[in-house]
PDB file of N, CA and C in Angstrom:
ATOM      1  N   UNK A   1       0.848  -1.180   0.000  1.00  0.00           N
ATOM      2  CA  UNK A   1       0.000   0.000   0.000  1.00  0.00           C
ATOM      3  C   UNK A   1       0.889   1.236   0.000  1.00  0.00           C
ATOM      4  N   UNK A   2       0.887   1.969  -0.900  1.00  0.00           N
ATOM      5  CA  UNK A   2       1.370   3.679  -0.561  1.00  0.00           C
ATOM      6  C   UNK A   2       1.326   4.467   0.458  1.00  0.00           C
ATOM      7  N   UNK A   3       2.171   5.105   0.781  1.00  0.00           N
ATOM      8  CA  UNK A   3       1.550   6.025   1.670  1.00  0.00           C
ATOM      9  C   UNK A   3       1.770   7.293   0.956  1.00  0.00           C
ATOM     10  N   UNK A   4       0.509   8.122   1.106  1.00  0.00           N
ATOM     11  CA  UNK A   4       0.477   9.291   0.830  1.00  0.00           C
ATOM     12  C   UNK A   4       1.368  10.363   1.240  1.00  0.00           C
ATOM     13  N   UNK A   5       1.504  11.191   0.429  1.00  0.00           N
ATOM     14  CA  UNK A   5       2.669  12.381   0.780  1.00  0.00           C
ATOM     15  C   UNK A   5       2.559  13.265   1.697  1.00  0.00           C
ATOM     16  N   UNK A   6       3.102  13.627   3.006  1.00  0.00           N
ATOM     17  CA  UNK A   6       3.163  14.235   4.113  1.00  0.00           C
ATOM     18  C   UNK A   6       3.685  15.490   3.374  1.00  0.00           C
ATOM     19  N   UNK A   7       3.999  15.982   2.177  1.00  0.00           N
ATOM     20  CA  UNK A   7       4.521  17.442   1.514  1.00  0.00           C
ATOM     21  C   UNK A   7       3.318  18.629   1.915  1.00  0.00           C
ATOM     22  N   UNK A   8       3.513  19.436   2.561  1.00  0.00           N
ATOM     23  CA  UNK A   8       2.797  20.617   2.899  1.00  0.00           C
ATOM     24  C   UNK A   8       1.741  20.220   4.079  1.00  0.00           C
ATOM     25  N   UNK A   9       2.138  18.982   5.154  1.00  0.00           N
ATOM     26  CA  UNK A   9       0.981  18.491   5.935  1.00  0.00           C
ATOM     27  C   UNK A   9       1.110  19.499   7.353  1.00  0.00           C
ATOM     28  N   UNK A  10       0.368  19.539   8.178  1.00  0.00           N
ATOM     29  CA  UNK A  10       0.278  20.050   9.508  1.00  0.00           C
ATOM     30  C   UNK A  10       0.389  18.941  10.033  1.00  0.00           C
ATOM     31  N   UNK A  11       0.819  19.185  11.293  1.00  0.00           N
ATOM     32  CA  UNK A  11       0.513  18.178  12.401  1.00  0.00           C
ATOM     33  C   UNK A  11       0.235  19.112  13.426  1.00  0.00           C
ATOM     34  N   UNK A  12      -0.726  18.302  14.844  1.00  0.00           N
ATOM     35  CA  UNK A  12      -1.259  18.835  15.967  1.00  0.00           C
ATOM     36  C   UNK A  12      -0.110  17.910  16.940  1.00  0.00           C
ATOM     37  N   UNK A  13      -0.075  19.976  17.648  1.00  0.00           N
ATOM     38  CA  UNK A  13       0.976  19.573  18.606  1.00  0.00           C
ATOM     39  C   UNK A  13      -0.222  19.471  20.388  1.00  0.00           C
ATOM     40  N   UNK A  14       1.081  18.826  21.322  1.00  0.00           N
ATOM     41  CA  UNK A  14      -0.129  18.894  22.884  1.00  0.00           C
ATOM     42  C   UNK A  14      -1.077  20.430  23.035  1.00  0.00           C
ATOM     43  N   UNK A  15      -0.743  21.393  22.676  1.00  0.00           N
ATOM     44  CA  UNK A  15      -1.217  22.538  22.984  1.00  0.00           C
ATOM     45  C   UNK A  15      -2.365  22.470  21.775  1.00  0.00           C
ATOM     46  N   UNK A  16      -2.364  22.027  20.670  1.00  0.00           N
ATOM     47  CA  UNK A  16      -3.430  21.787  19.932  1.00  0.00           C
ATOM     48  C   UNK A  16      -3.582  22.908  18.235  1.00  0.00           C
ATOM     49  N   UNK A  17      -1.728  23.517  18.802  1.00  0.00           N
ATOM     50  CA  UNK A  17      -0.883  24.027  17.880  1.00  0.00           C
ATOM     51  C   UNK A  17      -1.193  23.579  16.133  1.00  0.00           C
ATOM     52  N   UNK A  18      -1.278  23.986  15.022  1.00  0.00           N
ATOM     53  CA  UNK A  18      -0.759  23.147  14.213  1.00  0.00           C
ATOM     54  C   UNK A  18       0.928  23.799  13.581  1.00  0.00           C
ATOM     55  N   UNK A  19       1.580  22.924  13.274  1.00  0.00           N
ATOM     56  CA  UNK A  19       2.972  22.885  13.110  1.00  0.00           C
ATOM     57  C   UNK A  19       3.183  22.018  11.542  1.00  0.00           C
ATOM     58  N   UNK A  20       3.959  22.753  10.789  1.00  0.00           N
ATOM     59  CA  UNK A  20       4.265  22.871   9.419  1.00  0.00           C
ATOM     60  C   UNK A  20       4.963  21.080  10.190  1.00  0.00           C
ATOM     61  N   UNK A  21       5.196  20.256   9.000  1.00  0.00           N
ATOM     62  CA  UNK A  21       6.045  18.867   9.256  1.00  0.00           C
ATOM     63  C   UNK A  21       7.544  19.101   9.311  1.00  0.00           C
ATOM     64  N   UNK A  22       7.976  19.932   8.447  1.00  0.00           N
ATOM     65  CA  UNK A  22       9.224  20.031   8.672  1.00  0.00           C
ATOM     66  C   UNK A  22       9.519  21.096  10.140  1.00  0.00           C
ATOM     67  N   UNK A  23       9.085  22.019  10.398  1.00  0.00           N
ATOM     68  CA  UNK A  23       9.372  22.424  11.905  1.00  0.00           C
ATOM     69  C   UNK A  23       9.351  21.516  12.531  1.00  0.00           C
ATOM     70  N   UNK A  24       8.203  21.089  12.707  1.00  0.00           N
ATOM     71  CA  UNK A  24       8.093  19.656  14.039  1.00  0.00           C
ATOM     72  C   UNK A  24       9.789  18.711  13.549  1.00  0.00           C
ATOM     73  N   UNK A  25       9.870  18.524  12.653  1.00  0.00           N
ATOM     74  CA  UNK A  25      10.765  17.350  12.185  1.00  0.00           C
ATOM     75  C   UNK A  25      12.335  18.035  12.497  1.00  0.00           C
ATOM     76  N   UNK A  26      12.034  19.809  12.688  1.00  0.00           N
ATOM     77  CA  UNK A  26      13.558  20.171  12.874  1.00  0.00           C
ATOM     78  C   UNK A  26      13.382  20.608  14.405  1.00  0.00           C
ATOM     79  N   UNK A  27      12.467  20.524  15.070  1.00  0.00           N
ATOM     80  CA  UNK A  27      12.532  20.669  16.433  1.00  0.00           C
ATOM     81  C   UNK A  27      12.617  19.177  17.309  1.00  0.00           C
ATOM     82  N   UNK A  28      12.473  18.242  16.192  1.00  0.00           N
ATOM     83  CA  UNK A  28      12.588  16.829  16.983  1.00  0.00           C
ATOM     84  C   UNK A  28      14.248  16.649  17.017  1.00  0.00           C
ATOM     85  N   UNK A  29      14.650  16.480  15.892  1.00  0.00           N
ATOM     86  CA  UNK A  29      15.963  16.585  15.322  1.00  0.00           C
ATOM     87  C   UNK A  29      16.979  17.712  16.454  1.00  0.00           C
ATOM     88  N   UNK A  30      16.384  18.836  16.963  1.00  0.00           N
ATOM     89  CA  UNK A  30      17.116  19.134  17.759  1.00  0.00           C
ATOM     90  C   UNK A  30      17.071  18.805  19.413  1.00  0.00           C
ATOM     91  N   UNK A  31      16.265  18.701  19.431  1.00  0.00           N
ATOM     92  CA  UNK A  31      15.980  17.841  20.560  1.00  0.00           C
ATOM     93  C   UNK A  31      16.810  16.430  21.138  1.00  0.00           C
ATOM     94  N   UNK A  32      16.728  16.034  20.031  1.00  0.00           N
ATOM     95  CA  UNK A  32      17.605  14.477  20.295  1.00  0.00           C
ATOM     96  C   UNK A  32      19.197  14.572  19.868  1.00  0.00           C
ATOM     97  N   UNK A  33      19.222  15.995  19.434  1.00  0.00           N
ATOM     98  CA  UNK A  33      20.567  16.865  19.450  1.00  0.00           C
ATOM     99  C   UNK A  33      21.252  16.870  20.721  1.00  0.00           C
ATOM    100  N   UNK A  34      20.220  17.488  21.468  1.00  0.00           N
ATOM    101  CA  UNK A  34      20.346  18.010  22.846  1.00  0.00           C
ATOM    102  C   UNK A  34      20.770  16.909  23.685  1.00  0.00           C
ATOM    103  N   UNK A  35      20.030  15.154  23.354  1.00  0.00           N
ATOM    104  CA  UNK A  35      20.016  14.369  24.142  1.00  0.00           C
ATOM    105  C   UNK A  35      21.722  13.808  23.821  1.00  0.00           C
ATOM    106  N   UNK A  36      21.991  13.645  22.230  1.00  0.00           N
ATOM    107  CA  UNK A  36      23.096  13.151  22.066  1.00  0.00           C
ATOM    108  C   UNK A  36      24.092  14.007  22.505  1.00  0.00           C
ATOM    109  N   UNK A  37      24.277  15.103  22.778  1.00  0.00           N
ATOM    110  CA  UNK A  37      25.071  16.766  22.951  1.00  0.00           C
ATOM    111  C   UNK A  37      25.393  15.800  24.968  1.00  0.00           C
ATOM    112  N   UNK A  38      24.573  15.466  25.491  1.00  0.00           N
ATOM    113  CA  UNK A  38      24.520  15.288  26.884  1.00  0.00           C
ATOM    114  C   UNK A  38      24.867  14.445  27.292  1.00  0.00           C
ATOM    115  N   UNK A  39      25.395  13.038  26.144  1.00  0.00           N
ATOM    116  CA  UNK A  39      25.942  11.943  26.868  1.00  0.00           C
ATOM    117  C   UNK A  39      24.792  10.827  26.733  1.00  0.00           C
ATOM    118  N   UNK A  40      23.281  11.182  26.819  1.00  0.00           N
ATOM    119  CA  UNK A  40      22.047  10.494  26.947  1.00  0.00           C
ATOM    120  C   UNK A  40      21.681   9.559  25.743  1.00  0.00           C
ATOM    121  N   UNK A  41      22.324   9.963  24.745  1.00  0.00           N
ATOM    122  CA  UNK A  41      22.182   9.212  23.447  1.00  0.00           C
ATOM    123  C   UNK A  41      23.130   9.110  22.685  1.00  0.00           C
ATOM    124  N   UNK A  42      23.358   7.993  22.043  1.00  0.00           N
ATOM    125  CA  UNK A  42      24.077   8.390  20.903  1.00  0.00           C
ATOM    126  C   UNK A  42      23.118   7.580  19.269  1.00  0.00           C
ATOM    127  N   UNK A  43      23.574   8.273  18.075  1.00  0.00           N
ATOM    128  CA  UNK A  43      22.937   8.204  16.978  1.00  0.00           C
ATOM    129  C   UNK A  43      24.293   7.718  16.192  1.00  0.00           C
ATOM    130  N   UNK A  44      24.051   6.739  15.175  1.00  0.00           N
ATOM    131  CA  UNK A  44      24.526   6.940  13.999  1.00  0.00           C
ATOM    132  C   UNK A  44      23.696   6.621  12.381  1.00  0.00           C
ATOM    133  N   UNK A  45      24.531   5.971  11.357  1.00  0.00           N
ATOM    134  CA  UNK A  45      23.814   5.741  10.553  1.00  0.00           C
ATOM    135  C   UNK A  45      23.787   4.122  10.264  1.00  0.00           C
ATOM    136  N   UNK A  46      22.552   3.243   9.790  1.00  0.00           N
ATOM    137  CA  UNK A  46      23.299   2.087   9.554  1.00  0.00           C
ATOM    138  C   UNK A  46      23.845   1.876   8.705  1.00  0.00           C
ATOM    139  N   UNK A  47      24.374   0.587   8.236  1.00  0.00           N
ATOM    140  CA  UNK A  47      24.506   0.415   6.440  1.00  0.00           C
ATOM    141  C   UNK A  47      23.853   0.436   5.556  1.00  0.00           C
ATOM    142  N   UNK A  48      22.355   0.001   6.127  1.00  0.00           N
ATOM    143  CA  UNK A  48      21.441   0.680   5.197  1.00  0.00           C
ATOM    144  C   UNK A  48      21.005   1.617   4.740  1.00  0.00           C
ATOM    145  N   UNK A  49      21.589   2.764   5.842  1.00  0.00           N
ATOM    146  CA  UNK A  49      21.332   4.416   5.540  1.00  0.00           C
ATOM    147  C   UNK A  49      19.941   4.796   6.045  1.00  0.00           C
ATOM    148  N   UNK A  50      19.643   3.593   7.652  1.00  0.00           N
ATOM    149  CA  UNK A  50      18.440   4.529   8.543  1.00  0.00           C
ATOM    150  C   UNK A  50      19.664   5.120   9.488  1.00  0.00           C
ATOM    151  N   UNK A  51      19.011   6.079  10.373  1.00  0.00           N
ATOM    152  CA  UNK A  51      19.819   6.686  11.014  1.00  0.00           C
ATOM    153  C   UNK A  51      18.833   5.984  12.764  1.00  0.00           C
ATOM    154  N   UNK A  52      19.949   5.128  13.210  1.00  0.00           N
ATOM    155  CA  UNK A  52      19.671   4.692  14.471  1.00  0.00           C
ATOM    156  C   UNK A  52      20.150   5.638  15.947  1.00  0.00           C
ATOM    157  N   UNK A  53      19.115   5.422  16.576  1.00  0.00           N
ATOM    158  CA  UNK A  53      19.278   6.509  18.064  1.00  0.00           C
ATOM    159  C   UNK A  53      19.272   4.964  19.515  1.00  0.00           C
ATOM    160  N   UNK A  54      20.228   4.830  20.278  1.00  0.00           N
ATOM    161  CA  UNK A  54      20.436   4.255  21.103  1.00  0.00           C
ATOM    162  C   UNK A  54      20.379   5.581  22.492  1.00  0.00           C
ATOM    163  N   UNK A  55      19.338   5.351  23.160  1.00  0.00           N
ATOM    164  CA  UNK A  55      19.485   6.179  24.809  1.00  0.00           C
ATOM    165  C   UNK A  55      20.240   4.976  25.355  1.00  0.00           C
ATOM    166  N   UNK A  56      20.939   5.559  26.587  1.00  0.00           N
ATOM    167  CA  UNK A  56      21.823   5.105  27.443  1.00  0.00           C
ATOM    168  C   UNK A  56      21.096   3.896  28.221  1.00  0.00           C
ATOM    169  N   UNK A  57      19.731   4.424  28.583  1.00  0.00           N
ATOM    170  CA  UNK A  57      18.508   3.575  29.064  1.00  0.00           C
ATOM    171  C   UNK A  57      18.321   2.151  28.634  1.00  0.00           C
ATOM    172  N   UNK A  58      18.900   2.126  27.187  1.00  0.00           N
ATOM    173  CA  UNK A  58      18.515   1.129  26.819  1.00  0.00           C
ATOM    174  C   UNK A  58      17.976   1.088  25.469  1.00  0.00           C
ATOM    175  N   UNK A  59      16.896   1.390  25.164  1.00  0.00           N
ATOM    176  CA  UNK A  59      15.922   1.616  24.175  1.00  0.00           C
ATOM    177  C   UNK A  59      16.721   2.110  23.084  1.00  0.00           C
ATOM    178  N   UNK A  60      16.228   2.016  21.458  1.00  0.00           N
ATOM    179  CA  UNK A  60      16.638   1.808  20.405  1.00  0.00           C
ATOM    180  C   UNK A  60      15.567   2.240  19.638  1.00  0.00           C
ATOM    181  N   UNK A  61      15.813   3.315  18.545  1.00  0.00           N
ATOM    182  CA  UNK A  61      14.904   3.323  17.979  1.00  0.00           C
ATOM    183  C   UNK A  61      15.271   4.091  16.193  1.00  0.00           C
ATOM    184  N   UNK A  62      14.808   3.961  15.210  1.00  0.00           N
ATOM    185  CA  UNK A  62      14.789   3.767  13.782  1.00  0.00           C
ATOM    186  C   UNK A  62      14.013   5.065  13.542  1.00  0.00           C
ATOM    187  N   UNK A  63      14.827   6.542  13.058  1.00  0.00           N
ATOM    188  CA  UNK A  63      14.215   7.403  12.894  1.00  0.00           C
ATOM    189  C   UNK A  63      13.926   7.541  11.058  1.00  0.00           C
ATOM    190  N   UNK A  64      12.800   7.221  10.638  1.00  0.00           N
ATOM    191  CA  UNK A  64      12.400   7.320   9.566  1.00  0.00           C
ATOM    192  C   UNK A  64      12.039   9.250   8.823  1.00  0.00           C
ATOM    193  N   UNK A  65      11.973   9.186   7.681  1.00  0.00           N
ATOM    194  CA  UNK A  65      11.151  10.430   7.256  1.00  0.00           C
ATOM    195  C   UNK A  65      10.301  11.066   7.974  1.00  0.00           C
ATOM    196  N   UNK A  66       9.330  10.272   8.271  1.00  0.00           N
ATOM    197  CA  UNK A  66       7.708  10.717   8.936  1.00  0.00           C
ATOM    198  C   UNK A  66       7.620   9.692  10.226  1.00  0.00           C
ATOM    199  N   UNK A  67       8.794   9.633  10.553  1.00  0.00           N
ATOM    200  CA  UNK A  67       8.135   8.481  11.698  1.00  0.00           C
ATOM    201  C   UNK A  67       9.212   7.792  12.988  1.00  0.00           C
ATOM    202  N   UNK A  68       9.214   7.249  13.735  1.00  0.00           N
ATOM    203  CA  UNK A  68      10.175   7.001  14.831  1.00  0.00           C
ATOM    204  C   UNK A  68      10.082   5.802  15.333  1.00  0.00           C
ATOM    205  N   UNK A  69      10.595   5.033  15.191  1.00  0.00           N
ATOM    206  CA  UNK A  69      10.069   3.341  15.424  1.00  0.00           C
ATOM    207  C   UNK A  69      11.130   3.058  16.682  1.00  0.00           C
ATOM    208  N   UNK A  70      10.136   2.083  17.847  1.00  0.00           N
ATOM    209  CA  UNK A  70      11.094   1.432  18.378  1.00  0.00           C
ATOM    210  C   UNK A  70      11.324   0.014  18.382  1.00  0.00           C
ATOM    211  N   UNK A  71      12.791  -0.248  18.040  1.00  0.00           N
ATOM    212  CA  UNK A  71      12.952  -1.571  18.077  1.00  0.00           C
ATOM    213  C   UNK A  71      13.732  -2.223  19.178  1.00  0.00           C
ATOM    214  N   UNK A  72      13.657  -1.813  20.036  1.00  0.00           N
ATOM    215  CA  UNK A  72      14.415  -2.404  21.419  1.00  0.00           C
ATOM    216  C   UNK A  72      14.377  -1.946  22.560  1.00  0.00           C
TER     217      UNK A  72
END
C-alpha cells in the first residue's frame, strides 16, 4: 500500500498548535541533538542508511522520514 505524501501536511501539537512537518521534524531533530550533545544518546547511521538513536537507558529506535520506530 502507498503512503500518501506528508509534503505541505500540519501536524497537531499537545497545545493543539498546528505545526508545518518540517518544523516539528527540525525541532525533533534538535531535541535528540540536545540528548546526544549530553551523553544520553548516541545516533549513527546504519549500512542501510536509517539513522539509528540508542538512549543510554537502553531503548533503540529507527528514525524514519515521517516516523520514529522502536525496536528495542
Amino acid at each position: 500500500m502507498a503512503r500518501s505524501s506528508a509534503t505541505g501536511a500540519n501536524i497537531e501539537i499537545a497545545n493543539g498548535a498546528a505545526v508545518d512537518l518540517e518544523d516539528a521534524k527540525s525541532r525533533i531533530l534538535a531535541a535528540i541533538g540536545e540528548l546526544v550533545d549530553e551523553g544520553k544518546a548516541e545516533w549513527h547511521r546504519t549500512g542501510t542508511g536509517e539513522i539509528e538513536l540508542r538512549l543510554v537507558s537502553g531503548e533503540v529506535f529507527v528514525l524514519g522520514e515521517v516516523s520514529v520506530t522502536r525496536v528495542a
